[in-house]
PDB file of N, CA and C in Angstrom:
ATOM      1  N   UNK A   1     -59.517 -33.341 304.001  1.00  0.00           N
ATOM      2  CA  UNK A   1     -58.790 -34.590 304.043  1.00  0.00           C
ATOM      3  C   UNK A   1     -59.641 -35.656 304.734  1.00  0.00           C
ATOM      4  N   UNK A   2     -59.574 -37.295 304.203  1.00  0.00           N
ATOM      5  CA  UNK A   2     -60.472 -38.070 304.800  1.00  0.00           C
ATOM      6  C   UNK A   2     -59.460 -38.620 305.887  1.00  0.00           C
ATOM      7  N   UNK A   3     -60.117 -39.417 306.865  1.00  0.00           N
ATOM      8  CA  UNK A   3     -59.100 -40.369 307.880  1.00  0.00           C
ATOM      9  C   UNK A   3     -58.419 -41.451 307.305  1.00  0.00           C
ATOM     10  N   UNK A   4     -57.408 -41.390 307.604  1.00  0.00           N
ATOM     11  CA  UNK A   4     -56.686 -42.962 306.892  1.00  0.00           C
ATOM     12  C   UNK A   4     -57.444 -43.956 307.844  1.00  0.00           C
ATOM     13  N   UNK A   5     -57.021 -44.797 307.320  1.00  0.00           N
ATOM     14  CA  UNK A   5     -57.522 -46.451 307.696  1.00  0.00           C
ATOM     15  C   UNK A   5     -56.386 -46.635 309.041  1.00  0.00           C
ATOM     16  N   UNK A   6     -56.979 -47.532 309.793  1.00  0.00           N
ATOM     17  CA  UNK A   6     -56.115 -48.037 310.724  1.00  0.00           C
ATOM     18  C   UNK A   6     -54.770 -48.355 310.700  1.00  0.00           C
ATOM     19  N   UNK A   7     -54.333 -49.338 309.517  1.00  0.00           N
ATOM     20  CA  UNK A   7     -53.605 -49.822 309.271  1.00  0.00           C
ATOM     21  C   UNK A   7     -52.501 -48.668 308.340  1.00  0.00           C
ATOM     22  N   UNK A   8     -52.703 -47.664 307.908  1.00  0.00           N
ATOM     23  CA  UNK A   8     -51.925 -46.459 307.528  1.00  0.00           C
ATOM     24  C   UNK A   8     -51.572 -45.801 308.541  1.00  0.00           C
ATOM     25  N   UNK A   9     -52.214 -45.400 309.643  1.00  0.00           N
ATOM     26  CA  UNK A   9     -52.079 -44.295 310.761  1.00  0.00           C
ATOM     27  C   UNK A   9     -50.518 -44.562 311.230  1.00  0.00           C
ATOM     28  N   UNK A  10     -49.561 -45.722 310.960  1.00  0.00           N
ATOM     29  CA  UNK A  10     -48.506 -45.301 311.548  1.00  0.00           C
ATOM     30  C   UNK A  10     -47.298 -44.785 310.932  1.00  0.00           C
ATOM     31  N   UNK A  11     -48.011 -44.752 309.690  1.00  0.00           N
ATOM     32  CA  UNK A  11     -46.947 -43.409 308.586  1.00  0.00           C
ATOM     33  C   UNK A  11     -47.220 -42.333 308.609  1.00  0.00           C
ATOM     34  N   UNK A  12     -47.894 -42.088 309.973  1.00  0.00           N
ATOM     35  CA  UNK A  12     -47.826 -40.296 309.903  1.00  0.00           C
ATOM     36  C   UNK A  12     -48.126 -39.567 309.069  1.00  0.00           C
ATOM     37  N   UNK A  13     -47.681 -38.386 308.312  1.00  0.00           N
ATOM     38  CA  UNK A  13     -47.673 -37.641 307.784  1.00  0.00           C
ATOM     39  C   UNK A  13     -47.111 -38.030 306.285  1.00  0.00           C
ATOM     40  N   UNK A  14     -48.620 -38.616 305.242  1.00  0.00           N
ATOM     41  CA  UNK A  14     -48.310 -39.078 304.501  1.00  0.00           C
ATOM     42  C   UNK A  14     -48.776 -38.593 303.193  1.00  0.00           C
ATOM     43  N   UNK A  15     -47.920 -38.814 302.056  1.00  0.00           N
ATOM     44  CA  UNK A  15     -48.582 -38.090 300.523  1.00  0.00           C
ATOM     45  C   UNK A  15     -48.657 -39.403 299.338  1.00  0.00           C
ATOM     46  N   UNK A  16     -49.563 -39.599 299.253  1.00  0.00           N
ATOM     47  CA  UNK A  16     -49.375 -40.191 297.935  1.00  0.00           C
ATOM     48  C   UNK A  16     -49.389 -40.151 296.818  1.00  0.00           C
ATOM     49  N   UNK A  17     -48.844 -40.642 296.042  1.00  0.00           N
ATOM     50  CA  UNK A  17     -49.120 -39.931 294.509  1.00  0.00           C
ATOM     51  C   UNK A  17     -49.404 -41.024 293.573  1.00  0.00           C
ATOM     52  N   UNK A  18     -50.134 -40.221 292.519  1.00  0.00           N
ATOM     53  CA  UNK A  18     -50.652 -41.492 291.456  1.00  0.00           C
ATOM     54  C   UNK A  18     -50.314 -41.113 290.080  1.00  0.00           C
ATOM     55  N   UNK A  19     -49.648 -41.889 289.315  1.00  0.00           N
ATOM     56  CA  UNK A  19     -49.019 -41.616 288.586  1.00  0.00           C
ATOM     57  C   UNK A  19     -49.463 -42.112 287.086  1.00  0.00           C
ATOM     58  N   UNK A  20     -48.522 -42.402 286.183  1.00  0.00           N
ATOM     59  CA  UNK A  20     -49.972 -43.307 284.879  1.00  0.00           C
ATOM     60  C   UNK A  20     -49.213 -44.122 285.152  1.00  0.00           C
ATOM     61  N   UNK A  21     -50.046 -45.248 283.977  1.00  0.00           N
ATOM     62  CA  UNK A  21     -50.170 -46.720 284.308  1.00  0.00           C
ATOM     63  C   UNK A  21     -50.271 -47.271 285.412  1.00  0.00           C
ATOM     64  N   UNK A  22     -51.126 -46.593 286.374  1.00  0.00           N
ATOM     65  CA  UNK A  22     -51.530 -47.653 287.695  1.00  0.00           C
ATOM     66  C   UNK A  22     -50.332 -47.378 288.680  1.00  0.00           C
ATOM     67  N   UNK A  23     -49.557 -46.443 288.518  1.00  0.00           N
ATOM     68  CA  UNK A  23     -48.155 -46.502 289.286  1.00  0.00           C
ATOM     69  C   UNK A  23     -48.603 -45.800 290.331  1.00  0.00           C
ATOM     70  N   UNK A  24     -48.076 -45.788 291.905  1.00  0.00           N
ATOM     71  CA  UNK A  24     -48.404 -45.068 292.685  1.00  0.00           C
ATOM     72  C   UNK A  24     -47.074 -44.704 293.662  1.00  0.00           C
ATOM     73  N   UNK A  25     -46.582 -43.420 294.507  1.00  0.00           N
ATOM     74  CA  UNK A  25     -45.349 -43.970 295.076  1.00  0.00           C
ATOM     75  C   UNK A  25     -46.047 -43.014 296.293  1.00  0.00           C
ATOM     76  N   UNK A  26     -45.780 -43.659 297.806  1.00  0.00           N
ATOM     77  CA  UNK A  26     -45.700 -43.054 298.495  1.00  0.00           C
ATOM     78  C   UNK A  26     -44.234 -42.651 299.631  1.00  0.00           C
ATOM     79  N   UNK A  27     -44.365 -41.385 300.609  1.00  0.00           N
ATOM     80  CA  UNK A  27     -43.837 -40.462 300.799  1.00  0.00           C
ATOM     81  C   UNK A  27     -44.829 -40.613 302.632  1.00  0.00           C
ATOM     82  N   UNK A  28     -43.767 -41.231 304.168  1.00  0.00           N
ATOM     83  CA  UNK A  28     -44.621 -40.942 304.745  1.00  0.00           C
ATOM     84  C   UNK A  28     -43.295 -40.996 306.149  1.00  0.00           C
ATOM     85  N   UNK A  29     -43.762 -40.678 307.244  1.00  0.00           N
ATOM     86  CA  UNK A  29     -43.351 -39.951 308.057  1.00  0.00           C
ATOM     87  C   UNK A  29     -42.837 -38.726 307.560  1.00  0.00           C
ATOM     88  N   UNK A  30     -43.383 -37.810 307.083  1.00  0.00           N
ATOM     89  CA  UNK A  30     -42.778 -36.394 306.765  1.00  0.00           C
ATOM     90  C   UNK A  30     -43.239 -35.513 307.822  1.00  0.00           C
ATOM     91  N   UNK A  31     -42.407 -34.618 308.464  1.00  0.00           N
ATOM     92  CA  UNK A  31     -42.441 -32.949 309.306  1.00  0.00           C
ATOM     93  C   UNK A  31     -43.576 -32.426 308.313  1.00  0.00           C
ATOM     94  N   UNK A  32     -43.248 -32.009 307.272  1.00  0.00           N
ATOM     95  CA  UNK A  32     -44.743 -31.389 307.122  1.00  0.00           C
ATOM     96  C   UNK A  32     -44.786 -31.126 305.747  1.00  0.00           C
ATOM     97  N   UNK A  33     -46.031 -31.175 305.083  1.00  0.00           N
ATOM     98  CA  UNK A  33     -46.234 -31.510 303.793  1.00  0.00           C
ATOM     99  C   UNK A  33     -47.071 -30.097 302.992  1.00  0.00           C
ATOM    100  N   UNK A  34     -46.575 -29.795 301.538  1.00  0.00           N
ATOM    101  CA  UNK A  34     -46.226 -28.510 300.757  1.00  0.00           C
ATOM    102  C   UNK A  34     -47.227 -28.858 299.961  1.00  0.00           C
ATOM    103  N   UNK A  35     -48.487 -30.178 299.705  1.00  0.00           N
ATOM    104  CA  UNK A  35     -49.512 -30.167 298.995  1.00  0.00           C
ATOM    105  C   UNK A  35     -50.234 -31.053 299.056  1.00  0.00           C
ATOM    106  N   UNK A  36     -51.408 -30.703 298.777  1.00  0.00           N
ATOM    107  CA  UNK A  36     -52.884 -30.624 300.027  1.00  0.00           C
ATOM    108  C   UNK A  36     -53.460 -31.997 298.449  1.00  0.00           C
ATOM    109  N   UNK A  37     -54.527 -32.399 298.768  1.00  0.00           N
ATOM    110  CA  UNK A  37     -55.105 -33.625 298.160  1.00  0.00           C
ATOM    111  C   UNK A  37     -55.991 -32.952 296.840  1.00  0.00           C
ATOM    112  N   UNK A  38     -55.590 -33.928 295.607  1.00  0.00           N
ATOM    113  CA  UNK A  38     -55.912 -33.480 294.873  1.00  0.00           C
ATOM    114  C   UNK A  38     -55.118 -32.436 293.624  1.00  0.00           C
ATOM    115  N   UNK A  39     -53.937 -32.221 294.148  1.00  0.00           N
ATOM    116  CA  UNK A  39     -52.926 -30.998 293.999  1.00  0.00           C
ATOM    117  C   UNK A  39     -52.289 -31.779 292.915  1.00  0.00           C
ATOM    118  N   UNK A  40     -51.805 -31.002 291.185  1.00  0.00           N
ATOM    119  CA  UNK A  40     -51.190 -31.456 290.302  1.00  0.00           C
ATOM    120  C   UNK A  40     -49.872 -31.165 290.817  1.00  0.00           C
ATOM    121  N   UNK A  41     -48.971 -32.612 291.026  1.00  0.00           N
ATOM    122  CA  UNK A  41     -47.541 -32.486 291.137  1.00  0.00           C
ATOM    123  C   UNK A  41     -46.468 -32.280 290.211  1.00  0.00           C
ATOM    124  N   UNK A  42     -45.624 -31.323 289.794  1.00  0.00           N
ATOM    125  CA  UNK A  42     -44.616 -31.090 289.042  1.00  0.00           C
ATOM    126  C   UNK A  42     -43.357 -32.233 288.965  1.00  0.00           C
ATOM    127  N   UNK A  43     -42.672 -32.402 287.964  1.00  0.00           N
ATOM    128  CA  UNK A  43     -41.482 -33.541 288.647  1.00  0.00           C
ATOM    129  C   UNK A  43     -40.580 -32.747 289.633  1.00  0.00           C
ATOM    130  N   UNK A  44     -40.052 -32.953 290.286  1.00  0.00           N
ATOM    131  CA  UNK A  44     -39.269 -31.793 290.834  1.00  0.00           C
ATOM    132  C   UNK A  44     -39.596 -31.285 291.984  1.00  0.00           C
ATOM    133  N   UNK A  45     -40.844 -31.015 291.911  1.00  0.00           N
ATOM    134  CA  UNK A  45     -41.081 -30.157 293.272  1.00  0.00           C
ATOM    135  C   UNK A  45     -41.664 -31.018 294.558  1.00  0.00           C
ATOM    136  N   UNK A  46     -40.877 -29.930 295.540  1.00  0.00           N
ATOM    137  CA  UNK A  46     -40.498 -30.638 296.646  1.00  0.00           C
ATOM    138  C   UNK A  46     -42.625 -30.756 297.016  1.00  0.00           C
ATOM    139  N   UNK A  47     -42.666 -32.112 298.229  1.00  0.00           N
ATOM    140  CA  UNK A  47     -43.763 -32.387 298.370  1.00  0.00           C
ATOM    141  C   UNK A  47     -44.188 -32.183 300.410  1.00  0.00           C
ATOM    142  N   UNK A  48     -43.143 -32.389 300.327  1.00  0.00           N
ATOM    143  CA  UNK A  48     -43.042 -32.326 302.079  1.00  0.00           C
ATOM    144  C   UNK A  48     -41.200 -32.358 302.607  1.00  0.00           C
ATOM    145  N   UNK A  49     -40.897 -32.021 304.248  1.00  0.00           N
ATOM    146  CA  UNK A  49     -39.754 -32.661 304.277  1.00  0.00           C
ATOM    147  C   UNK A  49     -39.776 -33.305 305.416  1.00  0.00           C
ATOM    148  N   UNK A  50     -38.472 -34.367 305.534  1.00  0.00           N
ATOM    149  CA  UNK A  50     -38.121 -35.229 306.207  1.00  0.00           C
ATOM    150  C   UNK A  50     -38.468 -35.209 307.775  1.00  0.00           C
ATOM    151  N   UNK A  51     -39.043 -36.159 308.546  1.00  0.00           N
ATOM    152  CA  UNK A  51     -39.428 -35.728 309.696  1.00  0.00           C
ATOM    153  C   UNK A  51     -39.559 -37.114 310.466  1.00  0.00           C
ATOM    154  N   UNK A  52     -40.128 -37.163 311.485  1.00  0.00           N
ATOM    155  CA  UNK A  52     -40.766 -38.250 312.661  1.00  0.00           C
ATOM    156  C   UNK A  52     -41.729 -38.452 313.158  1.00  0.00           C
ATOM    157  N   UNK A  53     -42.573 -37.846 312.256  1.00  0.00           N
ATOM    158  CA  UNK A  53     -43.852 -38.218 312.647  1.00  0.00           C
ATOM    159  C   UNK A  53     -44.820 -39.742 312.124  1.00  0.00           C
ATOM    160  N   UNK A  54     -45.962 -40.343 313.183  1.00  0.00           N
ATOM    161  CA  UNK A  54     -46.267 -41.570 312.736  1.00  0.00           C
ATOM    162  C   UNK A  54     -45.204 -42.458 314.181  1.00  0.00           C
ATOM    163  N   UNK A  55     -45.154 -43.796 313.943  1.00  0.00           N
ATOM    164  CA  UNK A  55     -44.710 -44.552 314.437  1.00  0.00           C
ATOM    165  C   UNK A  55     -43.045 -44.934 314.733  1.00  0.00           C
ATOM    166  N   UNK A  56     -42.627 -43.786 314.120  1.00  0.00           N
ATOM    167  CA  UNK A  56     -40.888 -43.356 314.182  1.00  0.00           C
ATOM    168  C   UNK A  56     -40.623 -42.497 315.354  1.00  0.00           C
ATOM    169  N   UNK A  57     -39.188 -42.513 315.457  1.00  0.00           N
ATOM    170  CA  UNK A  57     -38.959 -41.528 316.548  1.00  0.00           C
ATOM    171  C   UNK A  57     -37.701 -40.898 316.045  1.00  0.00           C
ATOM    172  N   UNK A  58     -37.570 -41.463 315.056  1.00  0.00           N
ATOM    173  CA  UNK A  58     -35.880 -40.419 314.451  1.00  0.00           C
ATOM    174  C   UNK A  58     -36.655 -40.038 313.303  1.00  0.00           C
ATOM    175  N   UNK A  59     -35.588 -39.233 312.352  1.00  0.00           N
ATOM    176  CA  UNK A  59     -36.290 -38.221 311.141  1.00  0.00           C
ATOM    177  C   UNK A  59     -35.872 -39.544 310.226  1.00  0.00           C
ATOM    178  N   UNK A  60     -36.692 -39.839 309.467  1.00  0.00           N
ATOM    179  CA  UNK A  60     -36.421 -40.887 308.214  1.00  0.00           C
ATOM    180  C   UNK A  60     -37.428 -40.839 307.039  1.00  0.00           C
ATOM    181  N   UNK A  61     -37.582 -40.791 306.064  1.00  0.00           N
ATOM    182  CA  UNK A  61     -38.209 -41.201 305.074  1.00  0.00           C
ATOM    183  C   UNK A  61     -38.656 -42.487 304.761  1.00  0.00           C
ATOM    184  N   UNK A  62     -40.064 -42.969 304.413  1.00  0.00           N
ATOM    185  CA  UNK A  62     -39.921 -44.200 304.034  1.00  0.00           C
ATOM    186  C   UNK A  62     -41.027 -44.260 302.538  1.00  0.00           C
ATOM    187  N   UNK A  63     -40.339 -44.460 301.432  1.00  0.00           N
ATOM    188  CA  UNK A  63     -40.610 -44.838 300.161  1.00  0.00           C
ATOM    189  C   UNK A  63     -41.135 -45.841 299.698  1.00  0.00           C
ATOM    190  N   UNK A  64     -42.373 -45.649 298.965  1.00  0.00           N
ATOM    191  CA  UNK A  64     -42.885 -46.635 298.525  1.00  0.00           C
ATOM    192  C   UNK A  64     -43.060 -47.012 296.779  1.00  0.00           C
ATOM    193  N   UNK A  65     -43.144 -47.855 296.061  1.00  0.00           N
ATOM    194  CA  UNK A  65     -43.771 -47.389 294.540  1.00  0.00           C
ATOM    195  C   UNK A  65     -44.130 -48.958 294.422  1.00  0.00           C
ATOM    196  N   UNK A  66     -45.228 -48.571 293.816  1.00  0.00           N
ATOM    197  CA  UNK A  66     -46.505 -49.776 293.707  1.00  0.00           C
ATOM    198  C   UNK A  66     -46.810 -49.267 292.567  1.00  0.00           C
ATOM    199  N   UNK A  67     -47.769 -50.909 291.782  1.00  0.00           N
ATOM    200  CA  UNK A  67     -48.494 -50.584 290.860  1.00  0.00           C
ATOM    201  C   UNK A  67     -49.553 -51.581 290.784  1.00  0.00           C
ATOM    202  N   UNK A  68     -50.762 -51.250 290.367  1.00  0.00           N
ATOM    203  CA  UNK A  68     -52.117 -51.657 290.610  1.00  0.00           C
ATOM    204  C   UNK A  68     -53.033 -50.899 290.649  1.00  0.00           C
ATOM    205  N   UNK A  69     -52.554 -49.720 291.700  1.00  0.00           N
ATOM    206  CA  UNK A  69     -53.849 -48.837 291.986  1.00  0.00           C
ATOM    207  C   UNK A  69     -54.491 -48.548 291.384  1.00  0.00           C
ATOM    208  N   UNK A  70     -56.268 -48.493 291.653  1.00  0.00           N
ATOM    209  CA  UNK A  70     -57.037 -47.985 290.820  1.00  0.00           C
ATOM    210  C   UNK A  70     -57.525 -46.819 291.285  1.00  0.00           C
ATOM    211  N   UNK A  71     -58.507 -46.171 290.874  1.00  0.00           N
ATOM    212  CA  UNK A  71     -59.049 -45.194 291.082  1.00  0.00           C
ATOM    213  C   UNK A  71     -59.985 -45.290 292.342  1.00  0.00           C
ATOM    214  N   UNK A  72     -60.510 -45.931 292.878  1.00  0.00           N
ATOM    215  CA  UNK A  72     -61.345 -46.970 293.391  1.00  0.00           C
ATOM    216  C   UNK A  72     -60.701 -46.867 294.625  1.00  0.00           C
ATOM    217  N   UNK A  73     -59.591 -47.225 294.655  1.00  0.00           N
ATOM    218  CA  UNK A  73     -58.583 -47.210 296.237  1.00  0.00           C
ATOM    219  C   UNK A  73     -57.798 -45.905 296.767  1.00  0.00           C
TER     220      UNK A  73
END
């Protein structure tokens, strides 16, 4: 795994995923995460669960879905 960037480090325990057409959704303060970088995701299957880690102090999820990403980022 590489280091996140500064400005990521306070989502903790984070997964992202890349999806087609440039779609991307992320998945971050999670307790602890079920697949490692690089890993083909199923629809369905679970990826991590709910937790407090990062810049939280209660268990919460926080969801993202973007589109742009390239390969590049």
């Amino acid at each position: 795994m590489l280091p996140l960037p500064a400005y990521l480090k306070g989502y903790g325990n984070l997964v992202l995923i890349r999806h087609e057409n440039k779609w991307m959704t992320a998945y971050a303060h999670l307790e602890n995460m079920s697949v490692s970088k690089g890993q083909q995701i199923a629809k369905g299957q679970s990826i991590g669960g709910v937790g407090s880690s990062g810049s939280v102090d209660t268990p919460q999820l926080h969801f993202e879905v973007r589109r742009g990403i390239t390969n590049k980022e």
